[in-house]
PDB file of N, CA and C in Angstrom:
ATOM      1  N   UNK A   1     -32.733 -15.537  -9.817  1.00  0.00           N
ATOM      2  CA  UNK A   1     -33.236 -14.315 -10.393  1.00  0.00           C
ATOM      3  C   UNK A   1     -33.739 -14.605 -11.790  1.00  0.00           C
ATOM      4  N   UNK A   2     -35.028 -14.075 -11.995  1.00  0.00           N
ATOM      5  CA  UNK A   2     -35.178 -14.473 -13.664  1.00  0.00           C
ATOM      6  C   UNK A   2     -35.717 -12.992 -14.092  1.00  0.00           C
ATOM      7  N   UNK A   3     -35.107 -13.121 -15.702  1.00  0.00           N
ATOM      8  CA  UNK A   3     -35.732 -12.323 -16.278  1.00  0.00           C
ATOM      9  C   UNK A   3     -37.038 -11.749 -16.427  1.00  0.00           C
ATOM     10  N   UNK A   4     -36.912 -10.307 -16.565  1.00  0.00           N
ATOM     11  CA  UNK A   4     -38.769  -9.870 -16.783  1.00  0.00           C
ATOM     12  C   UNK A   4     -38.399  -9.056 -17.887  1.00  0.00           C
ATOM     13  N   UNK A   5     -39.328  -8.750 -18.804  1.00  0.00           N
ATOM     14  CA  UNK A   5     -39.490  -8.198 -20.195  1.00  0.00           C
ATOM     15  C   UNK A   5     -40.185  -6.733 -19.181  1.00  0.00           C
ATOM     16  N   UNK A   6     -39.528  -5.587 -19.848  1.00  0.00           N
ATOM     17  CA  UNK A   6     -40.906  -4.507 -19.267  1.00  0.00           C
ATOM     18  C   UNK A   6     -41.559  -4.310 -20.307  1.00  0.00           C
ATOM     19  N   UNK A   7     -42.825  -4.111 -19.956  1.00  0.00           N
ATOM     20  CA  UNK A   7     -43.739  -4.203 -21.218  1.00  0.00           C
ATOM     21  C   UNK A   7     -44.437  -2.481 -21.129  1.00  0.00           C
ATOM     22  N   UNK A   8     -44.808  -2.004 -22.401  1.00  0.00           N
ATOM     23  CA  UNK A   8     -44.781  -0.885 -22.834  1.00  0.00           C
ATOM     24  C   UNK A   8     -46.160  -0.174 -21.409  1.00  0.00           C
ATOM     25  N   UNK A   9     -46.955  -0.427 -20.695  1.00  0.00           N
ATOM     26  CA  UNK A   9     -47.237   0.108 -19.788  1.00  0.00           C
ATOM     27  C   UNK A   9     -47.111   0.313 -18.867  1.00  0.00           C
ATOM     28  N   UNK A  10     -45.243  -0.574 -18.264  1.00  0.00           N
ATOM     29  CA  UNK A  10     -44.797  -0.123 -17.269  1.00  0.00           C
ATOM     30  C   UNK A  10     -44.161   1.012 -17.365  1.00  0.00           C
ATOM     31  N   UNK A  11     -43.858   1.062 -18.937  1.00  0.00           N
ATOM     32  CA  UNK A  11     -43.149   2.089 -19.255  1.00  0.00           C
ATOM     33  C   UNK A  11     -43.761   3.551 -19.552  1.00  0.00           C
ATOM     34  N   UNK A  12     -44.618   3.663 -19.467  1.00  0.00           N
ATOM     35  CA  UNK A  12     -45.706   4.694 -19.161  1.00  0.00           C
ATOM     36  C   UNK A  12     -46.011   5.272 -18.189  1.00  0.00           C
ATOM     37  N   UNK A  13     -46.174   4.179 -17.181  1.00  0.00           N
ATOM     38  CA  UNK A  13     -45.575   4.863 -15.889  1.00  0.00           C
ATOM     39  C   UNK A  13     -44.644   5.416 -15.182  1.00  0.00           C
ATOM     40  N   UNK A  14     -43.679   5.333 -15.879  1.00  0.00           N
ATOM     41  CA  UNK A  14     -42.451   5.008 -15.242  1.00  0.00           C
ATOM     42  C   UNK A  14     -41.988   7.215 -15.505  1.00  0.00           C
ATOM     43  N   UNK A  15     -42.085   7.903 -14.090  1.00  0.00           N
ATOM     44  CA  UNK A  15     -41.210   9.366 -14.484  1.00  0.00           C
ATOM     45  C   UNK A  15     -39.901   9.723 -14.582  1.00  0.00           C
ATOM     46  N   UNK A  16     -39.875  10.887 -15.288  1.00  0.00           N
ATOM     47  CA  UNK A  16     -38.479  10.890 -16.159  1.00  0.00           C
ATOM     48  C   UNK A  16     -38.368  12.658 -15.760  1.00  0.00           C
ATOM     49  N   UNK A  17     -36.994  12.697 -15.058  1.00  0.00           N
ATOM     50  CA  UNK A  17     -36.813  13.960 -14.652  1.00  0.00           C
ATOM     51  C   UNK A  17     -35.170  14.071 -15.670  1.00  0.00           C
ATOM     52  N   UNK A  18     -35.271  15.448 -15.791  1.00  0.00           N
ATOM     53  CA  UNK A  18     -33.872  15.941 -16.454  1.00  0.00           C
ATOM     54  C   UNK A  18     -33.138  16.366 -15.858  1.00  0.00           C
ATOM     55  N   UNK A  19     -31.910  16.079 -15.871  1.00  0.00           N
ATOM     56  CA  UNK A  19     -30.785  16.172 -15.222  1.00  0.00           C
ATOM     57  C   UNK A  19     -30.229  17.479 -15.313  1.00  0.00           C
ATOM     58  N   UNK A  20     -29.529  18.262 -14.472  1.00  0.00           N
ATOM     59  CA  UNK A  20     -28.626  19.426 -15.045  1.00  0.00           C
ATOM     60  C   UNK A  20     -27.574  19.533 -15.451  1.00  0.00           C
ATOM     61  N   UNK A  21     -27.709  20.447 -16.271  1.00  0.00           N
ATOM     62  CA  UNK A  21     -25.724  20.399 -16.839  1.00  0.00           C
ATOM     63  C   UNK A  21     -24.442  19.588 -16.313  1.00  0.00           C
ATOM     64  N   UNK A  22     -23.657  18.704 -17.004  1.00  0.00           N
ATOM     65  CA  UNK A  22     -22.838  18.238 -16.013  1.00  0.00           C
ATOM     66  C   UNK A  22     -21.665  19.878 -15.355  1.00  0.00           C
ATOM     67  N   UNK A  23     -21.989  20.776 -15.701  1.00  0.00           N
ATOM     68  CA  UNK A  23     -21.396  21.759 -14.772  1.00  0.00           C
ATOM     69  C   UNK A  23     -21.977  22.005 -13.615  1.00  0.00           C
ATOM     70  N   UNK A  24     -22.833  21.748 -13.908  1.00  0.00           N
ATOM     71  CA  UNK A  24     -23.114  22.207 -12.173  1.00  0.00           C
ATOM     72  C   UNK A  24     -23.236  21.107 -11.096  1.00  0.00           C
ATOM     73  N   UNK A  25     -23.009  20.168 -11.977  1.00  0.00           N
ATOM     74  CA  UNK A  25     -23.202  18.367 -10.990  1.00  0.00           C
ATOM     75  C   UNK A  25     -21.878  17.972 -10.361  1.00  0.00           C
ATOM     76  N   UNK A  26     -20.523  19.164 -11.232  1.00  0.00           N
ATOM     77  CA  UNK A  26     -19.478  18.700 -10.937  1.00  0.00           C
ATOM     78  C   UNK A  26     -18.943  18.909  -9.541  1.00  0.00           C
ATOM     79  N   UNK A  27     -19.281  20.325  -8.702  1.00  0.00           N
ATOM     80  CA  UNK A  27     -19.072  20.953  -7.136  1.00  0.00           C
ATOM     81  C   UNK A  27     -20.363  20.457  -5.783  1.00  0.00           C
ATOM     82  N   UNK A  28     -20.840  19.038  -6.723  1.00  0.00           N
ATOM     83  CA  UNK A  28     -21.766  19.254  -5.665  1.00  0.00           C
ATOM     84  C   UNK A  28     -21.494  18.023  -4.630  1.00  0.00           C
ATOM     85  N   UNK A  29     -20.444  18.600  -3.571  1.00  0.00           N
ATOM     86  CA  UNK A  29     -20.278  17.944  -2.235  1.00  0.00           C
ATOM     87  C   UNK A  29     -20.956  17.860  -0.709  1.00  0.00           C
ATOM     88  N   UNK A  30     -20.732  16.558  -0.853  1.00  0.00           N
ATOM     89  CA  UNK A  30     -22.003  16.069   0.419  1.00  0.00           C
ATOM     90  C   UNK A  30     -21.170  15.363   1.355  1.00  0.00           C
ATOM     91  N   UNK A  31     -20.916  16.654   2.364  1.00  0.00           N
ATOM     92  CA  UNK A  31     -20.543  15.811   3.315  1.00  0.00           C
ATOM     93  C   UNK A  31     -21.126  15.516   4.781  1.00  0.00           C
ATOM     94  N   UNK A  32     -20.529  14.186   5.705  1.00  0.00           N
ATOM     95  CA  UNK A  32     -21.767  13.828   6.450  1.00  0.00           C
ATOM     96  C   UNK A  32     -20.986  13.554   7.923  1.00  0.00           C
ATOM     97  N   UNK A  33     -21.142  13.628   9.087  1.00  0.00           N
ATOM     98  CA  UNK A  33     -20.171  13.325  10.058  1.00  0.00           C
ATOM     99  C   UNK A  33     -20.623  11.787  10.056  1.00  0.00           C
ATOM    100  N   UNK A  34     -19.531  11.026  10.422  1.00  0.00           N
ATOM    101  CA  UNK A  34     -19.436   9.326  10.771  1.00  0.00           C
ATOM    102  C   UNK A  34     -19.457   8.969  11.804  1.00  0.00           C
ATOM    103  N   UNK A  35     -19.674   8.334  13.002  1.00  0.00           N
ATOM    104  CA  UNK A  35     -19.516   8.551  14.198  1.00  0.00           C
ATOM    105  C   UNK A  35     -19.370   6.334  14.141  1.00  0.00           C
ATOM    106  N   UNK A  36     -18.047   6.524  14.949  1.00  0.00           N
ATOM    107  CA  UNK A  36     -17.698   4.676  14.703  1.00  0.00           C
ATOM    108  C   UNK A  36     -17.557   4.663  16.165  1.00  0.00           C
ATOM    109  N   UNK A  37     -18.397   3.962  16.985  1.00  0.00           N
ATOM    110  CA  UNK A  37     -17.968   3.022  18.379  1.00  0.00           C
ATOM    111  C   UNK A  37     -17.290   1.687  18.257  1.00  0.00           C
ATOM    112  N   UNK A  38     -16.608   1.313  18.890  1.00  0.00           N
ATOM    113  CA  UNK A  38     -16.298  -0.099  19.022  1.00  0.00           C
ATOM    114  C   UNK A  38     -15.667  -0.640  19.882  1.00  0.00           C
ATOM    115  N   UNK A  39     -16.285  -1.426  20.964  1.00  0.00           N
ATOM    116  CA  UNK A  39     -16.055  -1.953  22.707  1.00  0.00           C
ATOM    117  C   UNK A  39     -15.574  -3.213  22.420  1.00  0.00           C
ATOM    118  N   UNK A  40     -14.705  -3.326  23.529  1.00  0.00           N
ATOM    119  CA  UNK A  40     -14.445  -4.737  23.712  1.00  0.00           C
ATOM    120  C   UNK A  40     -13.723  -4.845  25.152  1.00  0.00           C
ATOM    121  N   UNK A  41     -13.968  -5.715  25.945  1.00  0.00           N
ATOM    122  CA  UNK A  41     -13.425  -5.724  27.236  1.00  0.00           C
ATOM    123  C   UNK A  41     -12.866  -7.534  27.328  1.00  0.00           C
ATOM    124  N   UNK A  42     -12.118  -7.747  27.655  1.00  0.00           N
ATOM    125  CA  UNK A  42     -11.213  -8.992  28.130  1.00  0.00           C
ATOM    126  C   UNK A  42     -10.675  -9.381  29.736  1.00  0.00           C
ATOM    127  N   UNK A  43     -10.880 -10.428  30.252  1.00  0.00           N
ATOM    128  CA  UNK A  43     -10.020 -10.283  31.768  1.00  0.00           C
ATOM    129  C   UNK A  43      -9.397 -11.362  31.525  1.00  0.00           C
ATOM    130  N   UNK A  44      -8.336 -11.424  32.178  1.00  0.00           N
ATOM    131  CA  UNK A  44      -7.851 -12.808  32.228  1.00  0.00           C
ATOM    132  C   UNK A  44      -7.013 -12.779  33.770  1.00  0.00           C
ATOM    133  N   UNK A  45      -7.672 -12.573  35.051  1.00  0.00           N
ATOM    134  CA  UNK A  45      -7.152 -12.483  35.751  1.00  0.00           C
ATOM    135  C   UNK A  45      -6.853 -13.728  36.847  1.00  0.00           C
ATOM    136  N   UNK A  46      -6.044 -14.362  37.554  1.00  0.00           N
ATOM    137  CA  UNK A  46      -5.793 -15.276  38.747  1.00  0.00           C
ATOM    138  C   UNK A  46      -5.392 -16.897  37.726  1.00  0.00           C
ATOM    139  N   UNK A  47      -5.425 -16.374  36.586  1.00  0.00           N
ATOM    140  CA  UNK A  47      -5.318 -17.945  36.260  1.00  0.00           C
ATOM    141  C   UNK A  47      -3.870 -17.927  34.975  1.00  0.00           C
ATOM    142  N   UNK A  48      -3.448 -18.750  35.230  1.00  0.00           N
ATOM    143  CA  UNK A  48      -1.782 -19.225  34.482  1.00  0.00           C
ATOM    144  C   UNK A  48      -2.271 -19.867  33.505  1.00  0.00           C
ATOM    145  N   UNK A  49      -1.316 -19.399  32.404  1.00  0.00           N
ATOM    146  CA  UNK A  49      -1.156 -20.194  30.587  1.00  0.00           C
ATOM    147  C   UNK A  49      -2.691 -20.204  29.913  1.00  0.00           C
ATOM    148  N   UNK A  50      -3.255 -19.556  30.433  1.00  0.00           N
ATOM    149  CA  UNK A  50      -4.745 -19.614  29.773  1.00  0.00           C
ATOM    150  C   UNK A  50      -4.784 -17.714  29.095  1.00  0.00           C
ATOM    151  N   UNK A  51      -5.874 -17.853  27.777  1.00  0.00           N
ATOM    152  CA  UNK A  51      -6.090 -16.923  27.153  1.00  0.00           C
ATOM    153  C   UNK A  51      -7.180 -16.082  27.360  1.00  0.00           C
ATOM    154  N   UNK A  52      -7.273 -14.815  27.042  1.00  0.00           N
ATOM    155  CA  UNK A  52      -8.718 -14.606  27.512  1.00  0.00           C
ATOM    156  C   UNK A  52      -8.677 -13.377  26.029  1.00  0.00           C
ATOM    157  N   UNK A  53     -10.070 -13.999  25.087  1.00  0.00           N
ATOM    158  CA  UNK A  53     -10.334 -13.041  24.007  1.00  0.00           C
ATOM    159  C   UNK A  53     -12.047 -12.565  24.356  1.00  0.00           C
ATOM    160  N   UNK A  54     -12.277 -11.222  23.253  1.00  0.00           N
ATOM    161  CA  UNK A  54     -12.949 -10.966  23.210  1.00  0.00           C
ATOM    162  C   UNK A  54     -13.626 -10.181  21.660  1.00  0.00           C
ATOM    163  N   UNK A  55     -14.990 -10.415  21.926  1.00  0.00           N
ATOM    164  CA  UNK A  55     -15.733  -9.974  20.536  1.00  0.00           C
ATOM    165  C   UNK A  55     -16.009  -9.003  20.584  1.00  0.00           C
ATOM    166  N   UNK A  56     -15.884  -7.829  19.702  1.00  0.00           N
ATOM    167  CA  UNK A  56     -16.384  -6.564  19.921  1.00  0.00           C
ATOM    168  C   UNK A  56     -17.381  -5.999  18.696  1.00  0.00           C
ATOM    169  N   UNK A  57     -18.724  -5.294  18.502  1.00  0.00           N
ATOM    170  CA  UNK A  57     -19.570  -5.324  17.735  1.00  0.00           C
ATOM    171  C   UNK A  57     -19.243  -3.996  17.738  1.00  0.00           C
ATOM    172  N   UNK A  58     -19.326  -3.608  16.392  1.00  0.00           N
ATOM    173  CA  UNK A  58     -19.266  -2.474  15.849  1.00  0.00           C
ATOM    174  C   UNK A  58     -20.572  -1.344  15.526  1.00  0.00           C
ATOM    175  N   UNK A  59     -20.824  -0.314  15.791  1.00  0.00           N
ATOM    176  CA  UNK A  59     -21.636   0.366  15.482  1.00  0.00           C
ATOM    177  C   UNK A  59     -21.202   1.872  14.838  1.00  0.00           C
ATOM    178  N   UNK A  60     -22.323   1.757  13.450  1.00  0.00           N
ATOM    179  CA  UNK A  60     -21.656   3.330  13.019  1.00  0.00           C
ATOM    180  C   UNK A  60     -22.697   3.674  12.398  1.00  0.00           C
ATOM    181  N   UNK A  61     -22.916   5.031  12.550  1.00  0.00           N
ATOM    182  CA  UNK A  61     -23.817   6.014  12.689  1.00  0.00           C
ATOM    183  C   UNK A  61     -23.464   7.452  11.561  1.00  0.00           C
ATOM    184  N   UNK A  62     -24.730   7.996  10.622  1.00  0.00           N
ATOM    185  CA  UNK A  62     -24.371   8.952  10.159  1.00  0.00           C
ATOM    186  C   UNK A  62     -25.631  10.201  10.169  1.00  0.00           C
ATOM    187  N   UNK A  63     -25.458  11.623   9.851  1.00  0.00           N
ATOM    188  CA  UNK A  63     -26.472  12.267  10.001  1.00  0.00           C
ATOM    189  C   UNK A  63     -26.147  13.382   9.076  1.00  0.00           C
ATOM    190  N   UNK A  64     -27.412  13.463   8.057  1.00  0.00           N
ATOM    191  CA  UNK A  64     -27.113  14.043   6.908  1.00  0.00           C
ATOM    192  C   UNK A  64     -28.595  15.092   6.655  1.00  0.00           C
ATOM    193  N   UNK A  65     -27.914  16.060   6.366  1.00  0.00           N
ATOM    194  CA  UNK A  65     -29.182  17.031   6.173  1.00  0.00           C
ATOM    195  C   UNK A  65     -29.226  17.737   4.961  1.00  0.00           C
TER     196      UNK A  65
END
């Protein structure tokens, strides 16, 4: 990563919105449902002293309006 200088016409571009009171920033909750799957199936059937693992991939999902 290297340094960059911003130079005074990026900074010209650059928009600048104002924030509101921190009172009213303080009640503002966002909440979102999560939705987590996660499978995994294993057999280890007909066979002696042997192991049977498995990998299971995770998927998670959110929906926010």
């Amino acid at each position: 990563m290297t340094d960059h200088a911003i130079l005074e016409p990026e900074l010209d571009d650059q928009v600048v919105e104002v924030l509101p009171a921190r009172e009213t920033l303080w009640l503002n909750i966002n909440v979102a449902p999560v939705i987590g799957v996660n499978m995994a199936i294993a057999v280890n059937a007909f066979s002696t002293h042997s192991v049977a693992a498995a990998n299971a991939q995770q998927w998670l999902g959110t929906f926010q309006r």
